[in-house]
Protein backbone atom coordinates (compact mmCIF):
# COMPACT_ATOMS: atom_id res chain seq x y z
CA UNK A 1 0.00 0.00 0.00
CA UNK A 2 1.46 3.93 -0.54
CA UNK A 3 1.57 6.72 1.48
CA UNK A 4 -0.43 8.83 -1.14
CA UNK A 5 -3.17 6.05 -0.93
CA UNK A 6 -2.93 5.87 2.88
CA UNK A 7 -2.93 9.58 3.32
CA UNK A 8 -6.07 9.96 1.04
CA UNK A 9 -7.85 7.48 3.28
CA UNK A 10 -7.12 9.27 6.10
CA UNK A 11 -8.32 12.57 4.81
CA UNK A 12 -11.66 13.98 7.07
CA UNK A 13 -14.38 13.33 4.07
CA UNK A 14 -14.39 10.13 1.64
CA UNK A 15 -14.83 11.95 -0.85
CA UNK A 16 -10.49 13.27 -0.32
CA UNK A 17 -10.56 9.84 -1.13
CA UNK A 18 -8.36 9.49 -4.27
CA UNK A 19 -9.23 5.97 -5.70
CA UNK A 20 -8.81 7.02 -9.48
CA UNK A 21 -5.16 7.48 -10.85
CA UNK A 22 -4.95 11.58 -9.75
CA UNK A 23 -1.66 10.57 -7.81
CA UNK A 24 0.50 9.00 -10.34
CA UNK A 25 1.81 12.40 -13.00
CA UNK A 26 3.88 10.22 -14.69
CA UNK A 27 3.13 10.64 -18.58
CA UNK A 28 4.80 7.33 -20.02
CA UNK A 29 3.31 5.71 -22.55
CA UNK A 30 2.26 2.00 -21.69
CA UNK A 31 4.29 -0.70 -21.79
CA UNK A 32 3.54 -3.55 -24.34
CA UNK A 33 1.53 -6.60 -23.22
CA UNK A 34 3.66 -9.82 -22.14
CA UNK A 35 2.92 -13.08 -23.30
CA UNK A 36 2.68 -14.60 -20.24
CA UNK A 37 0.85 -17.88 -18.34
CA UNK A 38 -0.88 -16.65 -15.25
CA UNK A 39 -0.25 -18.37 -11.75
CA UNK A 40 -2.17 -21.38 -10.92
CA UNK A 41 -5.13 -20.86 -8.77
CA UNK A 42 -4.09 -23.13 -6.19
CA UNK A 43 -7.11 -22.77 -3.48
CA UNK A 44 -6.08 -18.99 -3.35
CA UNK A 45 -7.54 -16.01 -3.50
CA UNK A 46 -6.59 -12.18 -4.06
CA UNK A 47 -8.78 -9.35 -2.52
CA UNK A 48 -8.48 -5.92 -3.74
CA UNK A 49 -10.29 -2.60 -3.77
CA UNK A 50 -11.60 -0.60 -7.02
CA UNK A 51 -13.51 2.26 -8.63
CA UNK A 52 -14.80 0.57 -10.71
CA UNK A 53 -19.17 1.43 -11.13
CA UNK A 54 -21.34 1.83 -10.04
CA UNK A 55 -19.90 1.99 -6.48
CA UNK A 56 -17.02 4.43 -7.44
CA UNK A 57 -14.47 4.93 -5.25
CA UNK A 58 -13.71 2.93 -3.61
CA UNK A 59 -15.04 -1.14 -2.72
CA UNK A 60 -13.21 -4.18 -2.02
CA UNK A 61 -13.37 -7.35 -4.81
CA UNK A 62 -11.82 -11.20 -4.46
CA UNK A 63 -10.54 -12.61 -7.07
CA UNK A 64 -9.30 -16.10 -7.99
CA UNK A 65 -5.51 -16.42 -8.42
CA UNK A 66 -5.84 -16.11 -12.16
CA UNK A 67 -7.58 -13.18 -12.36
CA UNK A 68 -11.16 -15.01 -12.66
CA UNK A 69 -14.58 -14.84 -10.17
CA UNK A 70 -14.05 -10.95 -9.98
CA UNK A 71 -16.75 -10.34 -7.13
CA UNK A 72 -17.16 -7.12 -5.38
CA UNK A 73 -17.50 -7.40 -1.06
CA UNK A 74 -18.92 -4.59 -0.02
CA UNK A 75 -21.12 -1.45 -0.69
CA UNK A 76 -21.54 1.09 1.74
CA UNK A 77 -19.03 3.61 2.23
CA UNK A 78 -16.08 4.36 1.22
CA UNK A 79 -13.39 0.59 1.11
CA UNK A 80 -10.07 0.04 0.37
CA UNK A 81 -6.64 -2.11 1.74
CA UNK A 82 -7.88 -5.49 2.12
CA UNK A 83 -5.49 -8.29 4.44
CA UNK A 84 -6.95 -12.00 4.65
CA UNK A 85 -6.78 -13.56 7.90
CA UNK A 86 -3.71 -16.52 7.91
CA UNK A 87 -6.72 -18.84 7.73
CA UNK A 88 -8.36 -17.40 4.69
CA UNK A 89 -11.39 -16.70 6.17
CA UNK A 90 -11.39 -13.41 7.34
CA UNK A 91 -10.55 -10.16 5.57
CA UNK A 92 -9.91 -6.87 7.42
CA UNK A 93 -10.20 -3.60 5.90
CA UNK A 94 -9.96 0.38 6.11
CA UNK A 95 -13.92 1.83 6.23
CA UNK A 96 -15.05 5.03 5.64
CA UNK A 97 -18.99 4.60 6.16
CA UNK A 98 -20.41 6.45 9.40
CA UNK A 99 -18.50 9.31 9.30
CA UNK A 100 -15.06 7.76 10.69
CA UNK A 101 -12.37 5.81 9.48
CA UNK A 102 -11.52 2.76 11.07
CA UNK A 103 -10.81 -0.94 10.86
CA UNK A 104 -13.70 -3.56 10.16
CA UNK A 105 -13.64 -7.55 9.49
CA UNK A 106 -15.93 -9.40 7.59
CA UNK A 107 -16.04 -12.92 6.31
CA UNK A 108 -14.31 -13.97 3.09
CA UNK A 109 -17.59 -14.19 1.50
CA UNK A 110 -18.10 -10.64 2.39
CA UNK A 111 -20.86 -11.36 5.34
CA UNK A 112 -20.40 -10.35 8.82
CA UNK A 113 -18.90 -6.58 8.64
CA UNK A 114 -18.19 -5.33 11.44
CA UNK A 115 -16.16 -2.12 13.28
CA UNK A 116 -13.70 -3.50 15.29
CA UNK A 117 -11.84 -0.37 16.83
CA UNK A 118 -15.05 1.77 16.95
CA UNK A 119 -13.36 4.60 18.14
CA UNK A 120 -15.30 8.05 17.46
CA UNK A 121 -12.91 10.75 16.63
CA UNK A 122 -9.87 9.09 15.72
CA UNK A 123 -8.71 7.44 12.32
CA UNK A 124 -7.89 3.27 12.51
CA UNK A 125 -6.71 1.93 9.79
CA UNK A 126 -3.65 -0.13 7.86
CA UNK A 127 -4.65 -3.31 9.71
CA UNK A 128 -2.35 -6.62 9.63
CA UNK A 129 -2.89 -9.72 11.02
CA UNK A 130 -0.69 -11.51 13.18
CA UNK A 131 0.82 -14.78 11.69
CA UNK A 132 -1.38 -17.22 14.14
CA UNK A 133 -4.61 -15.07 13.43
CA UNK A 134 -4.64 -14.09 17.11
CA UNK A 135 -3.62 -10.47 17.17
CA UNK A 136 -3.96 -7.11 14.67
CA UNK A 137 -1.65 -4.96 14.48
CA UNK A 138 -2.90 -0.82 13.10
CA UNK A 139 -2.60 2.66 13.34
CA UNK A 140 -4.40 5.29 14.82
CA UNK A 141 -4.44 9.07 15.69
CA UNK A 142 -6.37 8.51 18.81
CA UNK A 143 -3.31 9.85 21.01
CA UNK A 144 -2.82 12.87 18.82
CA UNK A 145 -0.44 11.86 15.96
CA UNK A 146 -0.26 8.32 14.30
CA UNK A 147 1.26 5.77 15.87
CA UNK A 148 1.60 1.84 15.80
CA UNK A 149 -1.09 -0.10 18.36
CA UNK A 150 -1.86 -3.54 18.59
CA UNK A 151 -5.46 -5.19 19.56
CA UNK A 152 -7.09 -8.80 19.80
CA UNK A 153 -8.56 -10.48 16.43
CA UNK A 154 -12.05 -9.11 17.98
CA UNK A 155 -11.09 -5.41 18.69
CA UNK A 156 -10.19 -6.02 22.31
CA UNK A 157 -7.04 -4.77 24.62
CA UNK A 158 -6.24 -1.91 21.89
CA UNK A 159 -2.62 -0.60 23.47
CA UNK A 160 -0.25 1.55 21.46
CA UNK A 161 2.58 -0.40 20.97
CA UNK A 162 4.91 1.96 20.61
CA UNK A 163 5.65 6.13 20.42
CA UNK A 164 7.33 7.64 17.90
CA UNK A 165 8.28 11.42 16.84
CA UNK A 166 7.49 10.52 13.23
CA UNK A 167 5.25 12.68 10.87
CA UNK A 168 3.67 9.76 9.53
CA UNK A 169 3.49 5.81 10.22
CA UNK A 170 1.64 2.89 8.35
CA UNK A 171 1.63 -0.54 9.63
CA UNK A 172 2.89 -2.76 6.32
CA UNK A 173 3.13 -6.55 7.47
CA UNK A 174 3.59 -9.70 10.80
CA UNK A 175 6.80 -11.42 10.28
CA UNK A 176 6.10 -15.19 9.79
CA UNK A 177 7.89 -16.05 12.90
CA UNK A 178 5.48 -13.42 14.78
CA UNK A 179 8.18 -11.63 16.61
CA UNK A 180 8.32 -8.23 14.44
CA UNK A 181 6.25 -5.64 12.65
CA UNK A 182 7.40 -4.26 9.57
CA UNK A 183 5.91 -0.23 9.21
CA UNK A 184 6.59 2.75 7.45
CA UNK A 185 7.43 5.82 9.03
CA UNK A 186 8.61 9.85 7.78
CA UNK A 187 10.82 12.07 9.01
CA UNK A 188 10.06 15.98 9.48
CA UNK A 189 11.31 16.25 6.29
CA UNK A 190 8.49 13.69 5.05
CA UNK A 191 11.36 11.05 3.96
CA UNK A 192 9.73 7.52 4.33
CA UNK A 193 11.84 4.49 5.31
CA UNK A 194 10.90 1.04 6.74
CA UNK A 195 11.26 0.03 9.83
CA UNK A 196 10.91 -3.06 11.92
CA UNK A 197 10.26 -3.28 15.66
CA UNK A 198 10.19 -6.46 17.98
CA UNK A 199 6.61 -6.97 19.20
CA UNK A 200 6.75 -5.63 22.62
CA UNK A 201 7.73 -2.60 21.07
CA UNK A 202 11.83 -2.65 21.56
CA UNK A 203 14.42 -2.66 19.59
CA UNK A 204 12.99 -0.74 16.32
CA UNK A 205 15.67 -0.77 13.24
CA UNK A 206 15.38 1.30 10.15
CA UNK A 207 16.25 -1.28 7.32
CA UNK A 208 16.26 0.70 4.22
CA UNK A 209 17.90 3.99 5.86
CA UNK A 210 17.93 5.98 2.17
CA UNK A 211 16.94 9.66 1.00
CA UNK A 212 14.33 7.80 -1.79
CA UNK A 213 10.52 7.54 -0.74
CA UNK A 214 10.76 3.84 0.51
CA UNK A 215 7.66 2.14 2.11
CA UNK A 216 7.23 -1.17 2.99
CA UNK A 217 5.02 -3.70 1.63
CA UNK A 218 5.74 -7.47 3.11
CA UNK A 219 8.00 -9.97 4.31
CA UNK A 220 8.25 -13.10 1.58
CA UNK A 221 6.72 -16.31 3.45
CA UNK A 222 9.92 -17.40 4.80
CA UNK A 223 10.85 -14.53 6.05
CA UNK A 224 14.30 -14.34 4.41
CA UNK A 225 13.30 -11.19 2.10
CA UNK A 226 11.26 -7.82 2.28
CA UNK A 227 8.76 -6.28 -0.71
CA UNK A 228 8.65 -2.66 -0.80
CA UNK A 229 8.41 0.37 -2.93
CA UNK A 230 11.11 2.83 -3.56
CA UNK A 231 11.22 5.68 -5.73
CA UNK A 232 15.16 5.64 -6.14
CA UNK A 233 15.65 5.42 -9.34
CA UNK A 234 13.24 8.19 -10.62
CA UNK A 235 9.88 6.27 -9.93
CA UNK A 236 8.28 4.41 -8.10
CA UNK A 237 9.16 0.03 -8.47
CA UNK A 238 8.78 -2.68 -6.30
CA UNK A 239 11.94 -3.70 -4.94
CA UNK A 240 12.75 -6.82 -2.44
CA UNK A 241 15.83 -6.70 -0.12
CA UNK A 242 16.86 -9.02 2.74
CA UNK A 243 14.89 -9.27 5.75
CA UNK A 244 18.21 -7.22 7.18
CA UNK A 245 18.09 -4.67 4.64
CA UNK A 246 20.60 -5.51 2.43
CA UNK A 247 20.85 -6.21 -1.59
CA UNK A 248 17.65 -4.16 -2.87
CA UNK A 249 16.95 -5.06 -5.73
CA UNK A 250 14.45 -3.52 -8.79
CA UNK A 251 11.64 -6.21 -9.67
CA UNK A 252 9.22 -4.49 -11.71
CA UNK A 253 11.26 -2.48 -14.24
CA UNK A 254 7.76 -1.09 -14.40
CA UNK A 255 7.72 1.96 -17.23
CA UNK A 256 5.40 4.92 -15.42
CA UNK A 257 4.57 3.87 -11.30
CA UNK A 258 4.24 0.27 -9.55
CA UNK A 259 3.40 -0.44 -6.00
CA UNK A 260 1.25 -2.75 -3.27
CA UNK A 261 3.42 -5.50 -3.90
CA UNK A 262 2.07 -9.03 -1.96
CA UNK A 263 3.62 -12.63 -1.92
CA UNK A 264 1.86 -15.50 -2.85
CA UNK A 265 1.98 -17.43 -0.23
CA UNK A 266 4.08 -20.09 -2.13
CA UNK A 267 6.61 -16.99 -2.59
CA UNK A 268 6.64 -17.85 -5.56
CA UNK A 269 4.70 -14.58 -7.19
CA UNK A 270 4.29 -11.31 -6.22
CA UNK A 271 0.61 -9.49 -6.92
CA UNK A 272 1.03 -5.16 -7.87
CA UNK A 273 -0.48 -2.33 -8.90
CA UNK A 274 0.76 -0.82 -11.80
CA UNK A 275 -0.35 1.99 -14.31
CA UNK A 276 1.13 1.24 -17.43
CA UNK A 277 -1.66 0.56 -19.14
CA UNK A 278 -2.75 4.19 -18.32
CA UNK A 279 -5.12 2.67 -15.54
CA UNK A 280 -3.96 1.34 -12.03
CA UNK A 281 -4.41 -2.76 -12.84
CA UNK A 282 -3.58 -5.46 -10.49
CA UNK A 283 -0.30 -7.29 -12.14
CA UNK A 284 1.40 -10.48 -11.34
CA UNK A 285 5.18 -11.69 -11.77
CA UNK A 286 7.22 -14.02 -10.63
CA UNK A 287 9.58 -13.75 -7.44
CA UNK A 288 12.48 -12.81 -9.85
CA UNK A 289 10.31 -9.89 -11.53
CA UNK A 290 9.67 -12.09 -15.04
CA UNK A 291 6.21 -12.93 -16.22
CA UNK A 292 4.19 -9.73 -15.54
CA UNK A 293 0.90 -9.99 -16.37
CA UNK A 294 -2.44 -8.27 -15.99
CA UNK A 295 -5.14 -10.06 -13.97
CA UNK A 296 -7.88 -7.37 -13.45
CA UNK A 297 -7.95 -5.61 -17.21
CA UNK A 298 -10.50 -3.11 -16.41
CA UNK A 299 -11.14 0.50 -16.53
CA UNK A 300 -11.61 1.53 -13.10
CA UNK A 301 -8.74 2.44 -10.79
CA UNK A 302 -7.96 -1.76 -9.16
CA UNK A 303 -5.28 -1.34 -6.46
CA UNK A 304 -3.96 -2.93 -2.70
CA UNK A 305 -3.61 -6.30 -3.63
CA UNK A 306 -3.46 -9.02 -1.04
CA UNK A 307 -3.29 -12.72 -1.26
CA UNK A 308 -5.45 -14.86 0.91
CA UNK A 309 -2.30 -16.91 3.47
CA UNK A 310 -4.56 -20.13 3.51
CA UNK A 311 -7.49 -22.02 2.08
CA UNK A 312 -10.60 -20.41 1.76
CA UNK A 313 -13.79 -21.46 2.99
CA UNK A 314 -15.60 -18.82 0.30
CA UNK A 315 -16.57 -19.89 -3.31
C-alpha cells in the first residue's frame, strides 16, 4: 500500500478519497503486453479494492488467483486495503462509512462486517494480522499523531505499541515467525523508510535507511526477504531486499509507477499495482520480476492487492 493512498484514506471526508489514478503524474506511454501464463489458482484467492461502477471509489473485490470470479464485497461507504486472515477466512479492511475511518472484518464471502476499533474521533486503519490469526496490528491518531497499536482479532485490549516522533506511520506486514512488525514511518522532512520493531515494542531498526521515498510492503513467506516500494531510481518500483536490509533489488522495471506488492503465499509470485496501461491494474510476476501480467484488465482504478495466506472457505 502507498503513502499517497494511505494519506487519502485518512483525509476527514471520503470523498479526499483518491481511488482514481490523480496521484500517479507520470506521462509514459504503456508498456507492451507480455505473453505470459498466469499463476495457478491453487485454493487462493486475491482481494483488492476498485472504482470501478457503479460503487465508485472505492469497494473491495476477491478474485481467484488467475484473475477469474471478480466479485465485489462490499457497498456502503467508502473501502479500500484489504489483508486476509492466515486462515483465509477473514478479511480486514480500512472503512469510511459512518463518518469515521476505522478498521472492520468481515467474512471472506463478504458477510459479517463489522467495526472493530469503533473509536469516534480518531482514524484506525492499515490493519495486519498476526501470523497465528490471534492479534492485529494498526494505526491510529487517537493519542494525537499516528502511531503503531496492537489489539485482539475481535477489537479487544487496543494498546499503542509503541511512540514515535514521526510525521507519519503505516503498519505494512507480521513477520512469519510473529516476533516483528514491519511499518513505514517519515521524518520531518516527510522522507519515508521502513522500519521493523520487535513486538513488545523494543528494539525498532530502520532497514532501508535511504533519501528515496521507501515504504514497505511485506515480508516473503519465509521470512528471508522484504517487498517494498522505492522511488530511487526516478519512480516508483517494487523492490525486495533481505529481511536485514541488504541487496535491494528492482523487480518491476515497471515503465510509469508500480506499488502494493504481496507474496503469494508459495513466494513464488508477487501481486502489484501498476499503471502502465494508463489505468492502475492489479499485475502479477514471478519472485524474480519475469512474467508480468495483468489479472484485473478493467477500466476503473484496481489497487492494494493481497493474497489470501490459507485455504478459503468462500466460493
Amino acid at each position: 500500500m502507498t503513502r499517497t493512498m494511505l494519506l487519502a484514506f485518512g483525509a476527514a471526508a471520503a470523498a479526499a478519497f483518491a481511488c482514481d489514478d490523480a496521484d500517479d503524474r507520470n506521462p509514459f506511454p504503456s508498456a507492451p503486453a507480455l505473453a505470459v501464463t498466469p499463476p495457478p489458482a491453487f485454493g487462493a484467492k486475491i482481494a483488492f479494492h476498485s472504482s470501478r461502477q457503479p460503487h465508485g471509489c472505492c469497494q473491495v473485490y476477491v478474485m481467484n488467483a488467475d484473475g477469474t470470479g471478480q466479485t465485489r464485497l462490499t457497498s456502503s461507504g467508502v473501502n479500500a486495503f484489504p489483508a486476509w486472515s492466515p486462515n483465509g477466512r477473514e478479511i480486514a479492511f480500512n472503512s469510511f462509512r459512518d463518518g469515521n475511518l476505522e478498521v472492520y472484518v468481515m467474512n471472506g464471502d463478504g458477510s459479517g462486517q463489522r467495526d472493530i476499533t469503533n473509536y469516534p474521533g480518531a482514524r484506525d486503519f492499515s490493519a495486519v494480522w498476526s501470523p497465528d490469526g490471534q492479534r492485529i496490528a494498526f494505526v491510529s491518531d487517537r493519542d494525537g499523531s499516528l502511531q503503531l497499536y496492537v489489539m485482539n482479532a475481535d477489537g479487544s485490549d487496543q494498546r499503542r505499541l509503541i511512540a514515535t516522533e514521526t510525521q507519519e506511520l503505516y503498519t505494512c506486514d507480521w513477520s512469519p515467525d510473529g516476533r516483528r512488525i514491519l511499518f513505514a514511518a517519515s521524518d520531518r522532512d516527510a522522507n519515508f523508510d521502513v522500519f521493523s520493531v520487535n513486538v513488545d515494542g523494543s528494539e525498532m531498526t530502520n532497514l532501508t535507511n535511504n533519501a528515496a521515498l521507501d515504504f514497505c510492503d511485506m515480508w516473503s513467506p519465509d521470512g528471508r526477504q522484504i517487498a517494498f516500494e522505492s522511488d530511487r531510481e526516478g519512480h516508483l518500483d517494487i523492490f525486495v531486499m533481505g529481511a536485514d536490509g541488504s541487496h535491494p533489488a528492482n523487480l518491476s522495471q515497471d515503465p510509469v509507477y508500480a506499488d502494493g506488492a504481496n507474496w503469494s503465499p508459495d513466494g513464488h509470485h508477487l501481486a502489484f499495482a501498476s499503471r502502465r496501461d494508463a489505468n492502475f491494474e492489479i499485475y502479477v510476476m514471478n519472485a524474480d520480476g519475469t512474467g508480468q501480467t495483468n489479472l484485473t484488465n478493467d477500466p476503473a482504478s484496481d489497487r492494494g492487492a493481497n493474497w489470501s495466506r490459507g485455504r478459503l472457505s468462500v466460493p
